[in-house]
C-alpha atoms as a PDB file:
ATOM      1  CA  UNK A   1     105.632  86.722 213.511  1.00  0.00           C
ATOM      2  CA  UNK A   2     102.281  86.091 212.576  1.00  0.00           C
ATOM      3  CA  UNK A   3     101.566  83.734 210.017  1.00  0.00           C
ATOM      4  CA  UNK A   4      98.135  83.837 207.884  1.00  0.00           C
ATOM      5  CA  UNK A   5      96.421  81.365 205.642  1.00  0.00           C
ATOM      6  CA  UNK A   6      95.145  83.126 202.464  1.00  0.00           C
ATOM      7  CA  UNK A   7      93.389  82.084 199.036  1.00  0.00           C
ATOM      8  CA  UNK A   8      95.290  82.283 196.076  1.00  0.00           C
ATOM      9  CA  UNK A   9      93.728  85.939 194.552  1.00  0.00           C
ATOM     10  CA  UNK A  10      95.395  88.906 193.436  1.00  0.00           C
ATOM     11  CA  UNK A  11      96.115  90.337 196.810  1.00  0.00           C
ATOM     12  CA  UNK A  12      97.765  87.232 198.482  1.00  0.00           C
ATOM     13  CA  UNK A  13      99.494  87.284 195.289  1.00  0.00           C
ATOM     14  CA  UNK A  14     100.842  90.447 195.599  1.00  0.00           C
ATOM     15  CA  UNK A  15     101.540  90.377 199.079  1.00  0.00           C
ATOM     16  CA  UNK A  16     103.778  86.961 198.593  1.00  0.00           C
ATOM     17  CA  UNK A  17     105.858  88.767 195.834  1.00  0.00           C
ATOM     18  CA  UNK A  18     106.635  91.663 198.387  1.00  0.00           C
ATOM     19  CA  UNK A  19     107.452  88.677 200.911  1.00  0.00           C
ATOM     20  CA  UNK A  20     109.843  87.423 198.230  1.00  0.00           C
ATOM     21  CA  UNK A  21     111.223  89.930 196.801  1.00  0.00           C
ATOM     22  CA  UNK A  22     111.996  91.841 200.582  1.00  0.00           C
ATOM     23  CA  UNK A  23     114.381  87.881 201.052  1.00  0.00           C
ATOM     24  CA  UNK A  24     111.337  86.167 202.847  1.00  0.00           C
ATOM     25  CA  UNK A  25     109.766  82.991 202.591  1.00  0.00           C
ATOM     26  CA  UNK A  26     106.102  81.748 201.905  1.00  0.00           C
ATOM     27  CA  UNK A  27     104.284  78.077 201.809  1.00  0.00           C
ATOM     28  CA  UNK A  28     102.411  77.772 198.118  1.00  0.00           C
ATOM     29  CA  UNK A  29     100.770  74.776 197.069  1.00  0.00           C
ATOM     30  CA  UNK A  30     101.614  71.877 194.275  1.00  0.00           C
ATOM     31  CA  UNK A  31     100.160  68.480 193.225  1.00  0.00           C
ATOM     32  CA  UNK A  32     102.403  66.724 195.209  1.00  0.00           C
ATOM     33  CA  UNK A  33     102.686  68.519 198.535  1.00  0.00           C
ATOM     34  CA  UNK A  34     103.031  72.625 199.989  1.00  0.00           C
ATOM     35  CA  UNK A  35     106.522  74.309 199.412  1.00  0.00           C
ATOM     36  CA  UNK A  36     108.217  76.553 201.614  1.00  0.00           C
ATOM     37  CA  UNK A  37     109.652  79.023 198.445  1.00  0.00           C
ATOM     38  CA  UNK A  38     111.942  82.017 198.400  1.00  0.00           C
ATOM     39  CA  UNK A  39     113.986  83.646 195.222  1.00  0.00           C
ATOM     40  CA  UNK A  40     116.625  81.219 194.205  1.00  0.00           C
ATOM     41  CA  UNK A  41     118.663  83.686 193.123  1.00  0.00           C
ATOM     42  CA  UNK A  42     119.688  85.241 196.853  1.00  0.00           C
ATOM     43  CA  UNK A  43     121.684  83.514 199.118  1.00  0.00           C
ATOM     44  CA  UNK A  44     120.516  84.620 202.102  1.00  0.00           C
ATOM     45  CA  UNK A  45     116.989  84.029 200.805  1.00  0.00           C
ATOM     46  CA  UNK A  46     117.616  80.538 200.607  1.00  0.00           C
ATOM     47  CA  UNK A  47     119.748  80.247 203.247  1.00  0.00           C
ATOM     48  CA  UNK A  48     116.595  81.173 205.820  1.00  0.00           C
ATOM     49  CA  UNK A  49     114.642  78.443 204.242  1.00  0.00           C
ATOM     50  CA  UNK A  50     117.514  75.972 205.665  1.00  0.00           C
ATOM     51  CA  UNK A  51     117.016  77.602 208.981  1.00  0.00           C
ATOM     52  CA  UNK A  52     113.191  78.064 209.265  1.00  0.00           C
ATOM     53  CA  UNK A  53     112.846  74.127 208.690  1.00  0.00           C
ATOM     54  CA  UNK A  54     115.903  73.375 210.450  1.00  0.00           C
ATOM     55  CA  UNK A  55     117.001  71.487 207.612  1.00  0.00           C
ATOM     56  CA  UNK A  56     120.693  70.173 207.244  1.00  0.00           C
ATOM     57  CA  UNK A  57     122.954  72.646 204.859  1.00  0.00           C
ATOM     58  CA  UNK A  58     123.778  69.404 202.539  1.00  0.00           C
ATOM     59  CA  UNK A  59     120.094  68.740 201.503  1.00  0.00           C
ATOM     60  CA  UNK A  60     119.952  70.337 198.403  1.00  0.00           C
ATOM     61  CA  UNK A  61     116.625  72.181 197.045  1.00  0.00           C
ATOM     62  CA  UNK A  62     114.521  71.792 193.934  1.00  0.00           C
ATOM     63  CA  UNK A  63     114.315  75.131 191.485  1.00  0.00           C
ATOM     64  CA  UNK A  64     110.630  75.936 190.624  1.00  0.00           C
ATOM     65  CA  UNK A  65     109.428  77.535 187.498  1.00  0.00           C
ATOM     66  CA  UNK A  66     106.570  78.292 185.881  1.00  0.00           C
ATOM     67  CA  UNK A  67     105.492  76.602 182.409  1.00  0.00           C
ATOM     68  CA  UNK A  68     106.966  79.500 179.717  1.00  0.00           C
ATOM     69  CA  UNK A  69     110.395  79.963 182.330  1.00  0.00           C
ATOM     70  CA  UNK A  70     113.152  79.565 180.081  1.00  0.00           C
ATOM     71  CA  UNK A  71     114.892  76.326 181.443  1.00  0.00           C
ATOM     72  CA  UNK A  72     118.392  77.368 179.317  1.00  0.00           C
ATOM     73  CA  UNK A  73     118.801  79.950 181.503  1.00  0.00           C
ATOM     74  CA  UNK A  74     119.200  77.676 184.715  1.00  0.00           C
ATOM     75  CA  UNK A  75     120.983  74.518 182.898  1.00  0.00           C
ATOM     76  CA  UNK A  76     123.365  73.879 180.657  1.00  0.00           C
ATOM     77  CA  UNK A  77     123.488  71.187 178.014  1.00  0.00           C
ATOM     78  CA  UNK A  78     119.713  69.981 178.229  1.00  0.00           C
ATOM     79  CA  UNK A  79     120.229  66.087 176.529  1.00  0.00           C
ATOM     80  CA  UNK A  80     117.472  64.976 173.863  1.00  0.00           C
ATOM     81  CA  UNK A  81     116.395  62.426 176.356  1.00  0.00           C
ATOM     82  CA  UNK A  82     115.311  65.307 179.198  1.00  0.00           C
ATOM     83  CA  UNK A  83     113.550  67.254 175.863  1.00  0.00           C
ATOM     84  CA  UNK A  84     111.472  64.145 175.590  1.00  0.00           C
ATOM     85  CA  UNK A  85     110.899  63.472 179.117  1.00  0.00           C
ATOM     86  CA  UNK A  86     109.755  67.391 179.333  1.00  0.00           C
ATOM     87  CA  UNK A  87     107.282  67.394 176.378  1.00  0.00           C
ATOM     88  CA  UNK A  88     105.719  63.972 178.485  1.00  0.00           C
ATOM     89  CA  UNK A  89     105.444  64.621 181.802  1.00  0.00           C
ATOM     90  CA  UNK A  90     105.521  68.490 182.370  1.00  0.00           C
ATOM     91  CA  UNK A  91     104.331  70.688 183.949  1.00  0.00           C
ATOM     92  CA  UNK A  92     104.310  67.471 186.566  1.00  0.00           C
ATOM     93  CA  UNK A  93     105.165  65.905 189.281  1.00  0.00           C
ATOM     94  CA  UNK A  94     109.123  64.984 187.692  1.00  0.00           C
ATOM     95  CA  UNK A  95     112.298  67.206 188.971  1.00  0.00           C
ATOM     96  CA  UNK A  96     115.126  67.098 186.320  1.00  0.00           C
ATOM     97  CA  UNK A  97     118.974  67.691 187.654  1.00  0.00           C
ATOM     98  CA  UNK A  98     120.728  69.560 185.392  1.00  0.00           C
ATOM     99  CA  UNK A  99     124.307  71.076 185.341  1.00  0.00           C
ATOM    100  CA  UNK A 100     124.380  74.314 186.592  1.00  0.00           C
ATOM    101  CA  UNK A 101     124.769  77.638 184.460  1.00  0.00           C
ATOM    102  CA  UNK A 102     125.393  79.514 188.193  1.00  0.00           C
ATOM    103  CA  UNK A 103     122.402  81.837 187.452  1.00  0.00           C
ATOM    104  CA  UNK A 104     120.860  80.416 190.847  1.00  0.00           C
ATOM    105  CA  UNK A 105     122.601  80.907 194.468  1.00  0.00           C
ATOM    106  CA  UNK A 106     125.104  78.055 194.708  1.00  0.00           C
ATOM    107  CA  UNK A 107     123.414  77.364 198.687  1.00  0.00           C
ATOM    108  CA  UNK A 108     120.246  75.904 196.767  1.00  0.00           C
ATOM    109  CA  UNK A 109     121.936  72.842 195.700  1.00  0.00           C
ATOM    110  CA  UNK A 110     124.723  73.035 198.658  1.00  0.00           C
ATOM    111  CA  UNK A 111     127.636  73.775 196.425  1.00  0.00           C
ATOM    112  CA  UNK A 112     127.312  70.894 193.782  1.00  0.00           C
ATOM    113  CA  UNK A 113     127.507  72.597 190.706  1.00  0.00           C
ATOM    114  CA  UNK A 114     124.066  71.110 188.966  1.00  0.00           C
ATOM    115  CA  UNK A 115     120.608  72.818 189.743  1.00  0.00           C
ATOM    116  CA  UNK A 116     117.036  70.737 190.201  1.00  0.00           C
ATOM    117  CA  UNK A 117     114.457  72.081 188.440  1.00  0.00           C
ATOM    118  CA  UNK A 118     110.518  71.615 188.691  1.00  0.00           C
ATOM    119  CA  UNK A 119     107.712  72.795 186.777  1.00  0.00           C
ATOM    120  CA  UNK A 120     104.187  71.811 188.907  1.00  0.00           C
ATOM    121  CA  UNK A 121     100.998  71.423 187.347  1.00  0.00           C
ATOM    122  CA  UNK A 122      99.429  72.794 190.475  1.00  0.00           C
ATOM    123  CA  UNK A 123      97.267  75.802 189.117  1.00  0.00           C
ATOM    124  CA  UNK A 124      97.684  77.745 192.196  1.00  0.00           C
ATOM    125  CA  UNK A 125     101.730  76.744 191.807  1.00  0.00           C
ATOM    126  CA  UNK A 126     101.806  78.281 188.490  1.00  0.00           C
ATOM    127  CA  UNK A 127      99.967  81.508 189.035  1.00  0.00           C
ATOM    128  CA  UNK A 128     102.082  82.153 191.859  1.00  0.00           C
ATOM    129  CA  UNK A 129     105.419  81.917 189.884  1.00  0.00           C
ATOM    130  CA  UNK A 130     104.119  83.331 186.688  1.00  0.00           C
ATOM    131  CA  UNK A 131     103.284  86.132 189.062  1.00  0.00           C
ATOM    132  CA  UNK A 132     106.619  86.475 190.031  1.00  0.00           C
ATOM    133  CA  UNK A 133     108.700  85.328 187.354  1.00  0.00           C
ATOM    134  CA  UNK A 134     111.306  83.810 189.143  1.00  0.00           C
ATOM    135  CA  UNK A 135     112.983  81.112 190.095  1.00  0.00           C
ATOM    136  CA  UNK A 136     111.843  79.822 193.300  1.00  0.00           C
ATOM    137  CA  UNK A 137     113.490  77.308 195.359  1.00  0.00           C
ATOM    138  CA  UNK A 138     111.512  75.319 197.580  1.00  0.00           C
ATOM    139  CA  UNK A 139     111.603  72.529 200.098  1.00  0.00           C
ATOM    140  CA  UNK A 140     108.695  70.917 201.499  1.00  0.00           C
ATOM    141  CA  UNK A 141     106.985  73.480 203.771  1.00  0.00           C
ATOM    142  CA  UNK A 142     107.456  71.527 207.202  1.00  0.00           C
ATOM    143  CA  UNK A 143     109.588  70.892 209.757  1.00  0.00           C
ATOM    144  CA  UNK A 144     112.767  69.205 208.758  1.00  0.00           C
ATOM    145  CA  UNK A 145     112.074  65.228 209.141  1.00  0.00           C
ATOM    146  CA  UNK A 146     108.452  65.627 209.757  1.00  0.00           C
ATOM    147  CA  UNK A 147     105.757  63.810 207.969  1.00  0.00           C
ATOM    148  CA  UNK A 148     105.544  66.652 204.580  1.00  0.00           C
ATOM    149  CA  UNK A 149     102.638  68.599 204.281  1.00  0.00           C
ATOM    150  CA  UNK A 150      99.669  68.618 201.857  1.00  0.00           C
ATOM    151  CA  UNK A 151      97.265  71.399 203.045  1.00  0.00           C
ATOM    152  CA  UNK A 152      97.712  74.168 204.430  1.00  0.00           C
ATOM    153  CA  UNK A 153      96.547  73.324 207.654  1.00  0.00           C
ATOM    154  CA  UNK A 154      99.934  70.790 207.989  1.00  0.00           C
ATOM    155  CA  UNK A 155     102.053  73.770 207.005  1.00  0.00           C
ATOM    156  CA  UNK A 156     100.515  76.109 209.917  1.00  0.00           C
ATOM    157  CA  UNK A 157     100.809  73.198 212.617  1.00  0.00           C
ATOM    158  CA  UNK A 158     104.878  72.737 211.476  1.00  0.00           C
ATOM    159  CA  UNK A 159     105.395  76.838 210.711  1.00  0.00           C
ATOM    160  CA  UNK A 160     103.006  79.064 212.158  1.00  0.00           C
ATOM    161  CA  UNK A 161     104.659  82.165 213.549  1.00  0.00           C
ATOM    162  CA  UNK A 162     107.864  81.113 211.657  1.00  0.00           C
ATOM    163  CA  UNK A 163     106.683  82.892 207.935  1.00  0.00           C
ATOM    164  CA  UNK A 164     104.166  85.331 207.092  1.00  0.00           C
ATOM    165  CA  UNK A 165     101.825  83.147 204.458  1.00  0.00           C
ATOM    166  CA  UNK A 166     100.669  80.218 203.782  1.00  0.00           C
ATOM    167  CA  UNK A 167      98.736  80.463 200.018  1.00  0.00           C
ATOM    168  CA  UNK A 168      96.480  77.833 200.132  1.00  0.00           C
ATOM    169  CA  UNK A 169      95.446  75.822 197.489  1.00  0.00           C
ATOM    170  CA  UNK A 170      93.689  73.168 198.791  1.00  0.00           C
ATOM    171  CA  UNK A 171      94.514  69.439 199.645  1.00  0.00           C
ATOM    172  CA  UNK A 172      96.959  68.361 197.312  1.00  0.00           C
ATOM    173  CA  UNK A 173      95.842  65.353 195.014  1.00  0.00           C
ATOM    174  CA  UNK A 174      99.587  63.417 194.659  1.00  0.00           C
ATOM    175  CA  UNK A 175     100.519  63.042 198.105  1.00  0.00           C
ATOM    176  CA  UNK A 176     104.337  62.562 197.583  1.00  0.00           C
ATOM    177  CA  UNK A 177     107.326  64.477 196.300  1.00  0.00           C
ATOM    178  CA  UNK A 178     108.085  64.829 193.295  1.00  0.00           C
ATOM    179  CA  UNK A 179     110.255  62.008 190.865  1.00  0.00           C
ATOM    180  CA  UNK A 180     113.619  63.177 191.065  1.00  0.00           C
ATOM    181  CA  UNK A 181     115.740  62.246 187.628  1.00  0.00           C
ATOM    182  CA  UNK A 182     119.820  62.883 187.194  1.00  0.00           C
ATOM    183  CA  UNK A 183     120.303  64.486 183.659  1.00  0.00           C
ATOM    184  CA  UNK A 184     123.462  65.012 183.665  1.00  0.00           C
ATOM    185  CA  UNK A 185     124.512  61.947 181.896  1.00  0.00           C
ATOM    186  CA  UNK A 186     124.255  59.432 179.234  1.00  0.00           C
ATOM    187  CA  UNK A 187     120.969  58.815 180.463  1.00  0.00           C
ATOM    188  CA  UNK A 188     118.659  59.489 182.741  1.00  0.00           C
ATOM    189  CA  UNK A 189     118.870  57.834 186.481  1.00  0.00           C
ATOM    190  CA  UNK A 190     116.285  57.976 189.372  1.00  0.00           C
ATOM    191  CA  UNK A 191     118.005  59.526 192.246  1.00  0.00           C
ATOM    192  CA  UNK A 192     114.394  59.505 193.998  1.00  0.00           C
ATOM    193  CA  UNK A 193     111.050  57.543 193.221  1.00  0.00           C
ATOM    194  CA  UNK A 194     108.166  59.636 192.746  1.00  0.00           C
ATOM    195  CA  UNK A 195     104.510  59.106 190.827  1.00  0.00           C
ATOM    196  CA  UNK A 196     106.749  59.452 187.477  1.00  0.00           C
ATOM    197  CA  UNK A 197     108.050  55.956 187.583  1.00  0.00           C
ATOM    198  CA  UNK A 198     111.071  54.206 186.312  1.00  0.00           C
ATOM    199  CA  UNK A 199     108.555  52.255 183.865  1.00  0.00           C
ATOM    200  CA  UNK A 200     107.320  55.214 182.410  1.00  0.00           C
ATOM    201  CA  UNK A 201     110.784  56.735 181.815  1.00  0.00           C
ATOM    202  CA  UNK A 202     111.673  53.352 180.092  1.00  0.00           C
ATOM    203  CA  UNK A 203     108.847  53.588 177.926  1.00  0.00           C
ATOM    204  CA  UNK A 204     109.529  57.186 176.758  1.00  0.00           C
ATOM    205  CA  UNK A 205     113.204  57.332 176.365  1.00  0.00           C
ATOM    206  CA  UNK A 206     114.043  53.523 176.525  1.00  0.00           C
ATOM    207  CA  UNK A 207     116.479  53.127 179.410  1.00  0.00           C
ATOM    208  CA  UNK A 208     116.731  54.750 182.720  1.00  0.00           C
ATOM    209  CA  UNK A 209     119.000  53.915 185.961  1.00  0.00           C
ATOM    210  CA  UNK A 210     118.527  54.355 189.897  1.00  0.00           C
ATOM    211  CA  UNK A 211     121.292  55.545 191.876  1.00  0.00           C
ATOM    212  CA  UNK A 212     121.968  54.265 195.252  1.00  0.00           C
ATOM    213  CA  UNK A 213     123.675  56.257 198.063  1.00  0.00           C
ATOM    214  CA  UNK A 214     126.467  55.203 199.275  1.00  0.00           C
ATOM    215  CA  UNK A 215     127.810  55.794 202.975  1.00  0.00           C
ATOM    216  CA  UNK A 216     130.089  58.749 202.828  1.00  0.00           C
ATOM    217  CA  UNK A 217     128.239  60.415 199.720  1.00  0.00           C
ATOM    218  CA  UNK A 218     127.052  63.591 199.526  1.00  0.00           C
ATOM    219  CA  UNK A 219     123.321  63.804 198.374  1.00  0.00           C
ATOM    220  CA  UNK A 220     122.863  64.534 195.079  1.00  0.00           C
ATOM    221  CA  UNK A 221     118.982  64.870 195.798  1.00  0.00           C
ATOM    222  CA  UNK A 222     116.065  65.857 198.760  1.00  0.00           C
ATOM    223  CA  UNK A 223     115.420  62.618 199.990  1.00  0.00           C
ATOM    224  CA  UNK A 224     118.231  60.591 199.530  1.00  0.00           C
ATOM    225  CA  UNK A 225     120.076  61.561 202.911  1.00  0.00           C
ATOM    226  CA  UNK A 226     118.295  61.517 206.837  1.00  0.00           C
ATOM    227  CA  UNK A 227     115.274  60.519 208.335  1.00  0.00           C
ATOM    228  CA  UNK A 228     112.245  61.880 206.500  1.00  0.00           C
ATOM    229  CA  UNK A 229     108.387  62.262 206.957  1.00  0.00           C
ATOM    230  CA  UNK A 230     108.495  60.889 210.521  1.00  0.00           C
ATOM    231  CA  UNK A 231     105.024  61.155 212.547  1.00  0.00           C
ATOM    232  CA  UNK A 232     105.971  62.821 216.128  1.00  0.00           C
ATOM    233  CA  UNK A 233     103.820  58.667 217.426  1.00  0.00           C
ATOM    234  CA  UNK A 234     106.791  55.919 217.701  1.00  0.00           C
ATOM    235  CA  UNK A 235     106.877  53.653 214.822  1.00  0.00           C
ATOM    236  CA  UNK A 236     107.494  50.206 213.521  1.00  0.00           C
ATOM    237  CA  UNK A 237     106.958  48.429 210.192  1.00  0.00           C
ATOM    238  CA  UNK A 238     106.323  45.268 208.568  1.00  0.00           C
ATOM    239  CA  UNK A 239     106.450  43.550 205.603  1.00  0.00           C
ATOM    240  CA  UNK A 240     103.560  42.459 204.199  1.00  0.00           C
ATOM    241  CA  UNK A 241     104.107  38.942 204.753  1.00  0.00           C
ATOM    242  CA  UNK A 242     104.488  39.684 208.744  1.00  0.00           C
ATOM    243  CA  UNK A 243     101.032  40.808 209.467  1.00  0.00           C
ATOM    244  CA  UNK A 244     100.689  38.160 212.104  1.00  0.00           C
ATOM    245  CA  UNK A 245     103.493  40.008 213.915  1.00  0.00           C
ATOM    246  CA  UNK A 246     102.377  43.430 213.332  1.00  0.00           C
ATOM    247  CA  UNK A 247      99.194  42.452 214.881  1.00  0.00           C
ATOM    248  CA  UNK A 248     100.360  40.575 218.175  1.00  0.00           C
ATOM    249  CA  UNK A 249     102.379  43.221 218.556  1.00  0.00           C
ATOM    250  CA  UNK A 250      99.136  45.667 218.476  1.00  0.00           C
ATOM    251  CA  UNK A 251      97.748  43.395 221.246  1.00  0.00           C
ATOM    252  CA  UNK A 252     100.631  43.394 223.399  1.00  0.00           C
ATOM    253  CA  UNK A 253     101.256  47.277 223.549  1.00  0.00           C
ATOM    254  CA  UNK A 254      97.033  47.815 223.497  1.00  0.00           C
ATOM    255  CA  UNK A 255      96.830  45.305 226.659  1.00  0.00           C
ATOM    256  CA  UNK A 256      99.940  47.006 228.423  1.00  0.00           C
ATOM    257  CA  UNK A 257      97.676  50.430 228.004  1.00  0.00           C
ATOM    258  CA  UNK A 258      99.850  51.593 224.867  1.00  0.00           C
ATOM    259  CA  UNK A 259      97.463  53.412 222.747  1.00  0.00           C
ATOM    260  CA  UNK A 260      98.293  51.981 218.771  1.00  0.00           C
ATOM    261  CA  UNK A 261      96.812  52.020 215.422  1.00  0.00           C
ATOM    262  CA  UNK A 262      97.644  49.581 212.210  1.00  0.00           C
ATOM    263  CA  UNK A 263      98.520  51.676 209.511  1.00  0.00           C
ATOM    264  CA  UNK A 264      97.751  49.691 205.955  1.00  0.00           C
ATOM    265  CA  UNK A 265      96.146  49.150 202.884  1.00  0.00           C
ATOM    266  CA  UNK A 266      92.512  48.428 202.445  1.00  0.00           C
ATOM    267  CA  UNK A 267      92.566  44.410 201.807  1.00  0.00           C
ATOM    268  CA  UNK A 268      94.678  44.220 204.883  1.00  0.00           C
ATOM    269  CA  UNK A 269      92.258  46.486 207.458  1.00  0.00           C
ATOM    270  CA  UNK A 270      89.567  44.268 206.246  1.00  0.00           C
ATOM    271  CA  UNK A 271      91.475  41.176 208.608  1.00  0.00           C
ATOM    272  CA  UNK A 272      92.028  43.396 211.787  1.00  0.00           C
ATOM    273  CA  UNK A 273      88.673  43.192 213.161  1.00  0.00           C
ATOM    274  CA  UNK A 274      87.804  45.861 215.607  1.00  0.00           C
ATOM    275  CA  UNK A 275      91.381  47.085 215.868  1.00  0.00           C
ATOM    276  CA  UNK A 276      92.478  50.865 215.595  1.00  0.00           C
ATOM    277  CA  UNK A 277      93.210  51.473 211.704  1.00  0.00           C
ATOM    278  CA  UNK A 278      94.473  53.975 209.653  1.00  0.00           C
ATOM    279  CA  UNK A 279      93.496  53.109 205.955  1.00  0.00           C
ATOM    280  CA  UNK A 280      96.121  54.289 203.144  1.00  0.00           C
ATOM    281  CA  UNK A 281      93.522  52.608 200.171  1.00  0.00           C
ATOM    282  CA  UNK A 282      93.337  50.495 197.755  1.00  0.00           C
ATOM    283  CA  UNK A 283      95.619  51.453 194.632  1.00  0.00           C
ATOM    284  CA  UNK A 284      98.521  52.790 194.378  1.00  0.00           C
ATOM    285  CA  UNK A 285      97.711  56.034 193.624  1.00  0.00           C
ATOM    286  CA  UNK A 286      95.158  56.583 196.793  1.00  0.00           C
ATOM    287  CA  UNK A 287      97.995  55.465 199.012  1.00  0.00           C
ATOM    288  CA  UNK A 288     100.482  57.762 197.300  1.00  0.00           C
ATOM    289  CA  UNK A 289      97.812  60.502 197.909  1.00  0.00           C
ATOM    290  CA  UNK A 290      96.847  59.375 201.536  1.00  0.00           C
ATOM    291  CA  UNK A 291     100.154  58.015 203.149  1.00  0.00           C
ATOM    292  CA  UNK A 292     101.240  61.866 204.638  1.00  0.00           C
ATOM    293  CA  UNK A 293      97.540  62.219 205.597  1.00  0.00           C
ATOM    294  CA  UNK A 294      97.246  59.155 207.951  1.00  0.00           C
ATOM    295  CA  UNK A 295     100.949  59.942 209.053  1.00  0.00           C
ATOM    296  CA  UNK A 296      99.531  62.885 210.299  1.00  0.00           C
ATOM    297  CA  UNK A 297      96.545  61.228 211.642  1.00  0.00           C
ATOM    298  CA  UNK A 298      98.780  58.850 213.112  1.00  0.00           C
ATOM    299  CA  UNK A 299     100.133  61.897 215.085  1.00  0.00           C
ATOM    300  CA  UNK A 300      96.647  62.760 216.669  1.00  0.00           C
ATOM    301  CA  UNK A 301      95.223  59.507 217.726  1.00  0.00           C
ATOM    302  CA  UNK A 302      98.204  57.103 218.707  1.00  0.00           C
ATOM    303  CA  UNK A 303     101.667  56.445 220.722  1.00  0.00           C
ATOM    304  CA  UNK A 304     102.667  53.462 218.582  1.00  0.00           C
ATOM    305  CA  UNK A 305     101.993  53.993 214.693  1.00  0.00           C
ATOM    306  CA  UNK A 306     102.466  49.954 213.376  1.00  0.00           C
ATOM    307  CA  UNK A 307     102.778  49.781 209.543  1.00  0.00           C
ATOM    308  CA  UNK A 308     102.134  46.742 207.816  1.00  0.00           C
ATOM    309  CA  UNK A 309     104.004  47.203 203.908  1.00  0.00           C
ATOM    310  CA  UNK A 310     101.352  46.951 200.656  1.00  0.00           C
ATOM    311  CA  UNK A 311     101.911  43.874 199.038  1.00  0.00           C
ATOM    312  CA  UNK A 312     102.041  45.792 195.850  1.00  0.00           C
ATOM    313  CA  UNK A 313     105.925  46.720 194.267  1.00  0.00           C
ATOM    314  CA  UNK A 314     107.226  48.647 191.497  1.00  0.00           C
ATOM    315  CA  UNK A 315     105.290  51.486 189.557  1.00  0.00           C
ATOM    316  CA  UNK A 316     104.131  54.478 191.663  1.00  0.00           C
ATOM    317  CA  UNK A 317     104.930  51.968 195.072  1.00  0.00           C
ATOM    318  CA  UNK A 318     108.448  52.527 194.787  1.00  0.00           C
ATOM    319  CA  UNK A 319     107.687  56.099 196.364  1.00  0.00           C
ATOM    320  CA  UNK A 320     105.411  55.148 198.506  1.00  0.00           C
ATOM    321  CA  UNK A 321     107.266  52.314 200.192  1.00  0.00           C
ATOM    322  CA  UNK A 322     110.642  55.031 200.094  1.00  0.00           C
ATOM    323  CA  UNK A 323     108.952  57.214 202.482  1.00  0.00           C
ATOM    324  CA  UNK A 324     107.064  54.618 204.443  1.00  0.00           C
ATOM    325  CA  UNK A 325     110.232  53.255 205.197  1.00  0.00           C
ATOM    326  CA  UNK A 326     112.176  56.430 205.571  1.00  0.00           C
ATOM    327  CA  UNK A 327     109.363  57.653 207.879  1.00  0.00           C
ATOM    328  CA  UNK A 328     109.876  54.473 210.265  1.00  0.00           C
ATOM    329  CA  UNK A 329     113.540  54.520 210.233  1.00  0.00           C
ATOM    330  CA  UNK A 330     114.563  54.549 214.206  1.00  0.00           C
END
């Protein structure tokens, strides 16, 4: 199969809704990172986006509409508290779990019974599923366990010849998944951190929870389950307060002839001297947006990726330090 890169016009357009509609798959963009989307509605639609990425059957997938999509139609008994949260943060980076009215394929959330619904701000997201209509259920459009992609490009490397497009709407400005929020309660809980962060649910709808897996569970969520975002470069982190460590351990592999780079924030690099560094910034936001980018990098440049942890916690970091540490997991 060959797989093509195209702008997001009327003819790509067209040419993903015949991909679509005929039970294919195709990579779109969003502000958080690419897709891989097909029509949430058939089974064996969805099912091929399990076995393109090669992605466990009990990983459930996130339903993506565009803004005027009725939501009623997907979930049943929408609380006042996910009304609030959706006139705040949507279209947006925030995925709301709802209980399912069935009108979906049961395979996109593996059987549970409750359906995860998105709505991205991502202009090029939107035009593509206003185009179609549809619900579209999507994964990130990589590999299953690799680092996630935001451009294009990453999509190609992890899928070329495995679907026919790749829309491309440029780098994508969040840099991790979505906020992933259980509505099917009293109130809301976290089920996984995102750039929508437990302190901004607080301060819209007063209270919100984070769930925990526990062994044995099934996943309720993308993310909550396996190893995720993993460079292909071996890995090991540190806390922030071990950056002595991190760094004699850069020596030692460097003099043994192990190729390594320090992957940090910017106050940190500033101490490493003339050692190999892979900056994620200086806020929280630019390392939210960067951290898949220098995983990648990581990839191209390295055998030993060493993170050293951003002193920072709480807020936006939450994610970031969730997939740091899911992406170093041995």
């Amino acid at each position: 199969m060959e797989t093509k890169i195209a702008a997001i016009t009327a003819d790509s357009l067209s040419r993903a809704a015949r991909i679509i509609r005929d039970g294919g798959a195709v990579a779109f963009p969003t502000e958080t990172v690419y897709g891989l989307g097909a029509d949430a509605r058939n089974t064996e639609a969805v099912e091929n986006i399990f076995a393109i990425k090669g992605r466990p059957n009990d990983n459930p997938l996130i339903v993506h509409v565009h803004t005027d999509y009725d939501i009623s139609s997907l979930a049943e008994g929408v609380p006042a508290y996910a009304v609030k949260l959706s006139e705040k943060f949507l279209p947006g980076p925030l995925t709301m779990v709802y209980k399912s009215k069935g009108s979906v394929s049961p395979a996109v959330s593996c059987g549970l019974g409750t359906v995860a619904v998105r709505i991205p701000s991502h202009d090029g997201a939107q035009k593509f599923l206003k185009y179609l209509g549809i619900p579209i259920a999507a994964p990130s459009a990589n590999v299953s366990k690799h680092v996630s992609p935001t451009s294009a490009e990453h999509v190609f490397f992890d899928l070329n010849g495995k679907i026919p497009l790749i829309l491309d709407g440029g780098a994508c400005s969040g840099g991790i998944e979505s906020t992933v929020l259980d509505c099917t309660g009293e109130i809301p809980v976290i089920l996984r951190s995102g750039l929508i962060t437990r302190e901004m649910v607080e301060e819209t709808v007063g209270t919100c929870g984070e769930y925990v897996l526990k062994e044995g569970e099934r996943a309720r969520s993308p993310g909550m389950k396996y190893k995720h975002y993993s460079p292909s470069c071996e890995t090991a982190l540190f806390a922030a307060d071990e950056l002595a460590s991190a760094v004699g351990l850069y020596d030692e592999k460097e003099k043994s002839g192990i190729c390594c780079a320090i992957l940090c924030e910017s106050a940190v690099a500033k101490k490493l001297g003339g050692r190999r560094c892979l900056v994620l910034g200086s806020d929280p936001a630019e390392m939210a947006a960067n951290l898949y980018l220098r995983l990648r990098e990581a990839e191209k440049i390295c055998r030993l990726l060493i993170a050293v942890a951003p002193a920072e916690r709480g807020g936006v970091m939450a994610g970031v330090m969730n997939r740091l540490t899911k992406a170093c997991r041995n």
